[in-house]
Protein backbone atom coordinates (compact mmCIF):
# COMPACT_ATOMS: atom_id res chain seq x y z
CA UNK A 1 3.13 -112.52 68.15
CA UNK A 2 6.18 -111.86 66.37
CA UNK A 3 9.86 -111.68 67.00
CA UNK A 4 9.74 -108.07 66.42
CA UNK A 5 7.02 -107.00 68.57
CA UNK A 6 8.05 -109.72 71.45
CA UNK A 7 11.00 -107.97 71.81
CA UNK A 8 10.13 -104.04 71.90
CA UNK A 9 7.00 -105.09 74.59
CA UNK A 10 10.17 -106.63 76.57
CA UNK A 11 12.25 -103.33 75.99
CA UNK A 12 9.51 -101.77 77.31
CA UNK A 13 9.31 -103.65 80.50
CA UNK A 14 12.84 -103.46 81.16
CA UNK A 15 12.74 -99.64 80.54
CA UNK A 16 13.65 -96.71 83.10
CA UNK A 17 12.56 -93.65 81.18
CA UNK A 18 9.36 -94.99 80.15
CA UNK A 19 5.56 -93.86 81.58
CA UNK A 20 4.73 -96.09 84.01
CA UNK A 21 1.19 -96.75 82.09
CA UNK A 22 3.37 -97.68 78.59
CA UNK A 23 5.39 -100.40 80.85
CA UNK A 24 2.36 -101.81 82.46
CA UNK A 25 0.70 -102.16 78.87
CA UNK A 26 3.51 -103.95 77.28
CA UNK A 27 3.78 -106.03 80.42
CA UNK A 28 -0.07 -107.31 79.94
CA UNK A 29 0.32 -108.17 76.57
CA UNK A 30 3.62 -110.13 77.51
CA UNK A 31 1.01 -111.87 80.18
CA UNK A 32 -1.50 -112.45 77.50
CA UNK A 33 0.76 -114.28 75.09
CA UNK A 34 2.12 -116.69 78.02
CA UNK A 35 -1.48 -117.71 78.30
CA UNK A 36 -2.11 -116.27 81.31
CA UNK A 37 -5.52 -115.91 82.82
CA UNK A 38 -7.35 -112.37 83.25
CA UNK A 39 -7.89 -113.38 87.06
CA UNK A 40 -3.44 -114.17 87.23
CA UNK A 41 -3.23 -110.51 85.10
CA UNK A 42 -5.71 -108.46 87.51
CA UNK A 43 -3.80 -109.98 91.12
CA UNK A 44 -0.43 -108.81 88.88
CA UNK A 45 -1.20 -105.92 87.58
CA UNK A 46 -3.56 -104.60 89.65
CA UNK A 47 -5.97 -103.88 87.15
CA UNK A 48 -9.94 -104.80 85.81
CA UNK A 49 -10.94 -106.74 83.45
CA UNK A 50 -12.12 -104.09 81.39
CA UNK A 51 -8.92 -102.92 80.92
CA UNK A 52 -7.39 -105.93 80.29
CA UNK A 53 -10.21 -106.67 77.31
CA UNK A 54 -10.01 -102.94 75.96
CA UNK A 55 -5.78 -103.11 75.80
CA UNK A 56 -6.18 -106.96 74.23
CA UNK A 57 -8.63 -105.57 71.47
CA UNK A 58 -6.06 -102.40 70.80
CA UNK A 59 -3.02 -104.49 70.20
CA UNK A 60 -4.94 -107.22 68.05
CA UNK A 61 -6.46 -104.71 65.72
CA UNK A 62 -3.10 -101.88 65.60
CA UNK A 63 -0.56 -104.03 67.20
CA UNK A 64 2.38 -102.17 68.94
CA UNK A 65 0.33 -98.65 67.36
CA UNK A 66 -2.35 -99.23 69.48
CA UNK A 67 -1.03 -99.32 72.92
CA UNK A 68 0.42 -95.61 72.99
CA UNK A 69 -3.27 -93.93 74.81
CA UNK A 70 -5.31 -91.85 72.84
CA UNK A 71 -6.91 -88.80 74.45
CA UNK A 72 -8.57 -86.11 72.47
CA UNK A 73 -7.82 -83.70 74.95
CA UNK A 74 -9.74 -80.23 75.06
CA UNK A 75 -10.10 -77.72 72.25
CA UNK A 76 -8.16 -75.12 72.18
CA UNK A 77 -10.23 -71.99 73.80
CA UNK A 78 -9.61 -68.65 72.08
CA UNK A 79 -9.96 -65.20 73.94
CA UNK A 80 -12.55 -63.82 71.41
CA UNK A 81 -13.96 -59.99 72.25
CA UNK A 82 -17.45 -61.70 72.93
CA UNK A 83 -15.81 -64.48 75.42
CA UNK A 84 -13.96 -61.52 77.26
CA UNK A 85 -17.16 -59.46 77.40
CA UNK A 86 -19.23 -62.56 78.73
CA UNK A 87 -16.74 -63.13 81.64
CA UNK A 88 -16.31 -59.31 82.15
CA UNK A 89 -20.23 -59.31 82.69
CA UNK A 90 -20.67 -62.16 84.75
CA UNK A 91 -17.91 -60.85 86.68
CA UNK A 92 -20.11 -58.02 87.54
CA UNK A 93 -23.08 -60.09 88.72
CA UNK A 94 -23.40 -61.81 91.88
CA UNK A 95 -22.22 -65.09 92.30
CA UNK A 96 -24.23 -68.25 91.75
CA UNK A 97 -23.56 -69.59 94.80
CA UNK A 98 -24.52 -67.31 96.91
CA UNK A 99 -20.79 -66.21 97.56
CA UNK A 100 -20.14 -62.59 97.95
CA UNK A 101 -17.62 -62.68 95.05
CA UNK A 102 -16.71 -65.24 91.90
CA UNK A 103 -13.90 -66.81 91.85
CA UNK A 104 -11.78 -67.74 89.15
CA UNK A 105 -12.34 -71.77 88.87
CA UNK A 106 -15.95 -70.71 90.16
CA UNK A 107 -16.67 -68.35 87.28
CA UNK A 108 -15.13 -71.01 84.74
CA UNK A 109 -17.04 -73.56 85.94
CA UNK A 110 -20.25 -71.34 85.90
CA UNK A 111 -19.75 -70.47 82.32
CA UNK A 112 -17.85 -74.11 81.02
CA UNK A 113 -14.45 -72.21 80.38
CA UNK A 114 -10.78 -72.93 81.73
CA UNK A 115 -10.21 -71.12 84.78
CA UNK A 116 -6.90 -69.77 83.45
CA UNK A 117 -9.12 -67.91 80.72
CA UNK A 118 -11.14 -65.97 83.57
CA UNK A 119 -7.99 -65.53 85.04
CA UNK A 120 -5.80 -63.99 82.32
CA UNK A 121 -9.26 -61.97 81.61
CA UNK A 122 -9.36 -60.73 85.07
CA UNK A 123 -5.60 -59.38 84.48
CA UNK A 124 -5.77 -57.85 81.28
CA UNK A 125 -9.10 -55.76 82.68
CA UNK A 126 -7.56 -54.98 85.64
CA UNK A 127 -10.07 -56.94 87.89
CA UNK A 128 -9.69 -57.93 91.30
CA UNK A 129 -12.99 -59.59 92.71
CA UNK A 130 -11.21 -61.53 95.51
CA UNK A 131 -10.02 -57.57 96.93
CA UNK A 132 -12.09 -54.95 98.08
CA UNK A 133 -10.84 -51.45 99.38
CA UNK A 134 -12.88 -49.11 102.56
CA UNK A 135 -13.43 -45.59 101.91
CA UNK A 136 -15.02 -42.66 103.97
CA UNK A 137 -16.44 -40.12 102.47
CA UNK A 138 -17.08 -36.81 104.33
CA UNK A 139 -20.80 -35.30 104.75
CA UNK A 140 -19.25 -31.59 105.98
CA UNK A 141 -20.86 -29.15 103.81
CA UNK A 142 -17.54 -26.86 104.97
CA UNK A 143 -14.67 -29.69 103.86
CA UNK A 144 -13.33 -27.83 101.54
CA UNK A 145 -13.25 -24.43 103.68
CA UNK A 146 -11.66 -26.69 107.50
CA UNK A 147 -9.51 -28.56 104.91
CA UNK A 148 -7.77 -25.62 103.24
CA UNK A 149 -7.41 -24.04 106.66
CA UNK A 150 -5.63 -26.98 108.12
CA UNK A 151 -3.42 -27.61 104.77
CA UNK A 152 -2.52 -24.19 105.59
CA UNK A 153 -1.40 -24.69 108.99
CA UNK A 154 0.67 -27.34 107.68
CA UNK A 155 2.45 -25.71 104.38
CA UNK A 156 2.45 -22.14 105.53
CA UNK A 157 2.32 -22.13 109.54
CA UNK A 158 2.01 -18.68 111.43
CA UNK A 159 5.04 -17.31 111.93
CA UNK A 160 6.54 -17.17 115.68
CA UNK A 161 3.52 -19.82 116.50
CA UNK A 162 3.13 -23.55 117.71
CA UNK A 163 0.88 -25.99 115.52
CA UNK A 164 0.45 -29.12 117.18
CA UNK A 165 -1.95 -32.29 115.98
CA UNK A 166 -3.67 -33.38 118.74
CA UNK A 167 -5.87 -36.59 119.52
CA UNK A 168 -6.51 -39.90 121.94
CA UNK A 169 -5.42 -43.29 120.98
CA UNK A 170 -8.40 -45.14 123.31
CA UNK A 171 -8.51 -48.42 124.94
CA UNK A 172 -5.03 -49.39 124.45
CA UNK A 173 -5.06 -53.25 126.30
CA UNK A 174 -2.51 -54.26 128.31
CA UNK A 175 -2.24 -57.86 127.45
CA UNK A 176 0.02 -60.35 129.41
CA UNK A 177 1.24 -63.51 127.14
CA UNK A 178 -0.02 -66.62 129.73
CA UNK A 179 3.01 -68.62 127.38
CA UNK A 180 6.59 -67.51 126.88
CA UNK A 181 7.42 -65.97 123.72
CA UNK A 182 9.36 -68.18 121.65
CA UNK A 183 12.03 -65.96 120.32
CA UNK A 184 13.01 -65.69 116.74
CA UNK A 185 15.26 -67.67 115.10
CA UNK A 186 16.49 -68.59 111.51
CA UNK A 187 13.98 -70.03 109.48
CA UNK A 188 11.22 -69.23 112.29
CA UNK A 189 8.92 -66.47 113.24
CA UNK A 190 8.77 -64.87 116.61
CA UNK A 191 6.02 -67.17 118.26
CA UNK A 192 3.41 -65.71 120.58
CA UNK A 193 0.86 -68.35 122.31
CA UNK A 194 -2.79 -67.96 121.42
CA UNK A 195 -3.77 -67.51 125.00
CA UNK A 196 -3.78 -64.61 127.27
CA UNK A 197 -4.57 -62.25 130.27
CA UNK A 198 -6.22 -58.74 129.41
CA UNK A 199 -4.95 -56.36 132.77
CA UNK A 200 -6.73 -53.00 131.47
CA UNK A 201 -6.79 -50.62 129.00
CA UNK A 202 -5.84 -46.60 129.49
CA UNK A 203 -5.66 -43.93 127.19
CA UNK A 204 -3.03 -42.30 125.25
CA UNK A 205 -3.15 -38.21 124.42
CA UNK A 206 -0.47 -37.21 121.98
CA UNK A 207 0.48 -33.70 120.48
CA UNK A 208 2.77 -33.88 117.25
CA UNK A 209 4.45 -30.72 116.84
CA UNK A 210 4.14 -30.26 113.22
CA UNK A 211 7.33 -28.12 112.54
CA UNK A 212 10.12 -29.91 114.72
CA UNK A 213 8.08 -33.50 114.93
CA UNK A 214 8.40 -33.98 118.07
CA UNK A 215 5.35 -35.39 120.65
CA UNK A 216 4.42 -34.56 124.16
CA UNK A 217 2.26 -37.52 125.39
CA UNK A 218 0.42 -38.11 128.69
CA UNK A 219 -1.60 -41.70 129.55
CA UNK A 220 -4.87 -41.28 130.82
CA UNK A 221 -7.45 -43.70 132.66
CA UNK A 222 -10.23 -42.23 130.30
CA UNK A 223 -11.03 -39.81 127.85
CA UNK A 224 -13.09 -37.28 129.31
CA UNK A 225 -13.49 -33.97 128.33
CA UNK A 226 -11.48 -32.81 131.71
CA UNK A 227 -8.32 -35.19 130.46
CA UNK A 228 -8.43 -33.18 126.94
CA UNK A 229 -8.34 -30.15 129.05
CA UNK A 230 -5.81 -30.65 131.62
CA UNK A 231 -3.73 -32.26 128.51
CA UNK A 232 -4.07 -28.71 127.08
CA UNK A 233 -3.39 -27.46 130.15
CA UNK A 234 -0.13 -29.60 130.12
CA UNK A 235 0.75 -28.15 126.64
CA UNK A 236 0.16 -24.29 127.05
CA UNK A 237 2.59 -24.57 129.88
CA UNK A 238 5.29 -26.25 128.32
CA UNK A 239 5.48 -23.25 125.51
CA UNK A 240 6.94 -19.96 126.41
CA UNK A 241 4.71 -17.21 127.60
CA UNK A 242 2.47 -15.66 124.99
CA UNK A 243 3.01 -17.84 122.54
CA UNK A 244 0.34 -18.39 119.76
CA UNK A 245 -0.52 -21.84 119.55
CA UNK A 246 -2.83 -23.68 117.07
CA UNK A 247 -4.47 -27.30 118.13
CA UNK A 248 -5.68 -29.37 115.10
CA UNK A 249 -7.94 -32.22 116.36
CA UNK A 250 -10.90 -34.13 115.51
CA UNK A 251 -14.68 -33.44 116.50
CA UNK A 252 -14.87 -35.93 119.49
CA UNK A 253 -17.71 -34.94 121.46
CA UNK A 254 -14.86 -34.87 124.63
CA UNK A 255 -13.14 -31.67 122.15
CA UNK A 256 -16.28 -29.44 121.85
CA UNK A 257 -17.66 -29.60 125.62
CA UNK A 258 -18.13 -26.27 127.63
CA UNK A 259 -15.20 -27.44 129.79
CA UNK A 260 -13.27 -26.85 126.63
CA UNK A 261 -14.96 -23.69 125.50
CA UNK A 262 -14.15 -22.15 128.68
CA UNK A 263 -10.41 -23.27 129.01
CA UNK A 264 -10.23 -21.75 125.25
CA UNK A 265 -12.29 -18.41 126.30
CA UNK A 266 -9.14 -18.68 129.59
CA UNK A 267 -6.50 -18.56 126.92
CA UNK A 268 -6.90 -16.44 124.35
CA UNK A 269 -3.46 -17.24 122.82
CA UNK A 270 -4.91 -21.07 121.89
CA UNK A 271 -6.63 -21.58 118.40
CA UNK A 272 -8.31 -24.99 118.04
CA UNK A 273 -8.98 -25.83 114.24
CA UNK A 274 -11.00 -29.18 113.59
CA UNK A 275 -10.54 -31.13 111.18
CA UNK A 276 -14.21 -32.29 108.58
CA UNK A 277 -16.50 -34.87 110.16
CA UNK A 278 -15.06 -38.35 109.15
CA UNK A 279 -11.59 -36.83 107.83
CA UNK A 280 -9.24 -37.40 110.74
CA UNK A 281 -6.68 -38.62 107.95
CA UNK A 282 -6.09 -34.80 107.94
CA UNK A 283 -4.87 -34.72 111.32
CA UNK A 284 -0.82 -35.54 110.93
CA UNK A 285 -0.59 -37.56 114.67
CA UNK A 286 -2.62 -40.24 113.12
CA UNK A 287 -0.21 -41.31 111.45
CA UNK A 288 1.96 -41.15 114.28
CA UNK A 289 -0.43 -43.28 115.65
CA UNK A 290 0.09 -45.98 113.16
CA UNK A 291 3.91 -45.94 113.93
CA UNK A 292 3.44 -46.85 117.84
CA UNK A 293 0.73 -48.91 116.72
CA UNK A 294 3.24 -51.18 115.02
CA UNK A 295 6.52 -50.68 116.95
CA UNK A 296 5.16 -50.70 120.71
CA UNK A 297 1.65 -52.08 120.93
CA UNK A 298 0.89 -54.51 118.23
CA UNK A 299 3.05 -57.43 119.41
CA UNK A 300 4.01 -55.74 123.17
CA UNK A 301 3.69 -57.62 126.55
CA UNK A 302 2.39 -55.72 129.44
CA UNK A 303 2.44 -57.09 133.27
CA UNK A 304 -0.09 -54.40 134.07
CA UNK A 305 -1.93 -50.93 132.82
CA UNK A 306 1.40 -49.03 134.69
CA UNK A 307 3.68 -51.00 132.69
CA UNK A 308 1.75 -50.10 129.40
CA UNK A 309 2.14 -46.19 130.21
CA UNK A 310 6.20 -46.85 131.34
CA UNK A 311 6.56 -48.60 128.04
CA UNK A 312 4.45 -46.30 126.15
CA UNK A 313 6.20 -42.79 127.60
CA UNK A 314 9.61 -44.44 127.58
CA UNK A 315 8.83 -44.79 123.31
CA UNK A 316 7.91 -41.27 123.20
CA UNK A 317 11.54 -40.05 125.09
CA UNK A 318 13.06 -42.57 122.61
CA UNK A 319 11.59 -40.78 119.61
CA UNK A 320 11.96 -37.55 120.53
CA UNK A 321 15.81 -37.78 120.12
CA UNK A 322 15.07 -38.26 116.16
CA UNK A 323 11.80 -36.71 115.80
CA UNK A 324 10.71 -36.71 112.01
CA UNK A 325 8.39 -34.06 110.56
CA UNK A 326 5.84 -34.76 108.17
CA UNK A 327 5.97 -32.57 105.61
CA UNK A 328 3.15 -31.49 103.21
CA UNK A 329 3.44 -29.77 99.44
CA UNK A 330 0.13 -28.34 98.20
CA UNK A 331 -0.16 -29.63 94.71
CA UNK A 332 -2.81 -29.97 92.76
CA UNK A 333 -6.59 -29.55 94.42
CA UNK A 334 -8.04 -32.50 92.37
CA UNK A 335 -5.87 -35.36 93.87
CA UNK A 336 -6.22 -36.53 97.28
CA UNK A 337 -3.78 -35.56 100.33
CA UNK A 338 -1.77 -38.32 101.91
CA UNK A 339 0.90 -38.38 104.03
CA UNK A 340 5.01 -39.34 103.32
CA UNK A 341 6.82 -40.84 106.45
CA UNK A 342 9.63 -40.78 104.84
CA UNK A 343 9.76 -36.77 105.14
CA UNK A 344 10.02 -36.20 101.77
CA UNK A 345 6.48 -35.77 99.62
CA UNK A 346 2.92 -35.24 100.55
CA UNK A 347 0.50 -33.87 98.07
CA UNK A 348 -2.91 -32.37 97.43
């Protein structure tokens, strides 16, 4: 060995910045010229004799040139048109594996291609297989005819009338936490404990009132056709005398009972509207829905079914103080309707 090479294999060893795998080459060689023994170099170096043989034949056929490692590496893939429209298509197939969906590194592997291809693929086509979205679509044959009518109730309401949306929330559970809540703190979630004690479940009937936004609620055991009633009942006599009002509500088989046709045939100033079969997104107090959903119910601890309804009805006073109105813009007949908590947009 000479002088030269000696001493950058010793720079080497003694070096900070360099791979770990460079140092523990130069070091072996260093071992080799001492006369050192492959068994002394493997209980050193930690290493087989393979490697030992492979780095000995490098050095005496290159020298210092052939310690550095030499790793082809992977050609260079290239997002040709047919690539893209082979992943696009296999995309669109069912997976291999029986999965319900490909993945990326699944798909890659599938088709021998880096997984960041599929993946940059997947984002310039807009694709999403690991997603799915739930739709409903309604089988009225009169949508269009009990949807106009209720849009109209909402953008262009009677004039000197009430138009409340009406429905049940059902099977609310009272649930009692068997473990103390651990309280939030910075850096840490509020913690609730997996375990706990189900006291009941009652019934919540709501009535948004679509102009002013405010709700009139009542908690029920069940939800029977005579609970819809009497919470009817409950409405007509909080309005003043004579008053038109207009219910919107869904077609539960509890809203189109003879009970009901009667109390309606009683009161001639009531007009129930309902919404399309499998539409009750039309019905504004859904939504409403949502909002207790997520500020009371969601993450609430009950003791019992009575302290569900105290918690529930003390909400609704709460709310009522700063009652929001949806409001709705008719806009175009081709897009959807969806509703704008934040008062300010709906559209058509």
């Amino acid at each position: 060995m000479a002088p030269r090479e000696r001493k950058e294999l010793r720079d080497r060893v003694r070096s900070r910045t360099l791979p770990a795998e460079d140092v523990r080459r130069a070091r072996l060689i260093l071992l080799l010229a001492q006369g050192k023994s492959y068994l002394t170099i493997r209980q050193l170096l930690g290493c087989n004799p393979n490697y030992i043989s492979r780095w000995k034949g490098r050095f005496e056929a290159e020298r210092l040139a052939g310690l550095y490692s030499r790793h082809s590496g992977r050609a260079v893939e290239k997002r040709t048109p047919a690539l893209e429209a082979r992943i696009l298509e296999w995309t669109r197939r069912p997976a291999a594996d029986g999965s319900t969906h490909w993945s990326s590194r699944k798909l890659a592997q599938h088709l021998g291609v880096s997984h960041m291809m599929v993946a940059r693929v997947w984002r310039r086509a807009g694709l999403k297989p690991h997603r799915i979205e739930r739709y409903m679509a309604s089988d009225d044959p009169d949508f269009e005819l009990k949807a106009a009518d209720i849009i109209g109730l909402y953008v262009k309401p009677p004039q000197h009338a009430a138009v409340f949306c009406v429905d049940e929330k059902t099977a609310i559970q009272a649930l009692d936490r068997l473990d103390p809540v651990l309280p939030l703190s910075p850096g840490r979630l509020e913690r609730h404990g997996f375990e706990y004690y189900r006291h009941g479940t009652l019934s919540l009937y709501a009535a948004l009132n679509t102009r002013s936004g405010k709700v009139v609620g009542k908690t029920a055991a069940h939800h029977t056709s005579q609970e819809f009633v009497a919470f009817l009942a409950d409405l007509v006599a909080n309005q003043p005398r004579g008053k038109e009002i207009h219910i919107i509500a869904d077609n539960l088989s509890a809203h189109k009972t003879m009970r009901v046709e009667q109390f309606l045939a009683a009161h001639p100033k009531l007009h129930l509207h309902y919404t399309p079969t499998y539409s009750s997104w039309l019905n504004q107090v859904e939504n409403w829905f949502a909002k207790i959903e997520r500020d009371v119910i969601a993450r609430g601890i009950f003791t019992s079914v009575k302290d569900l309804a105290r918690k529930l009805m003390r909400y609704i006073r709460h709310y009522n103080r700063a009652p929001k109105p949806i409001k709705w813009t008719y806009r175009d007949p081709n897009h959807r309707i969806y509703s704008d908590t934040n008062v300010t947009v709906t559209g058509h």
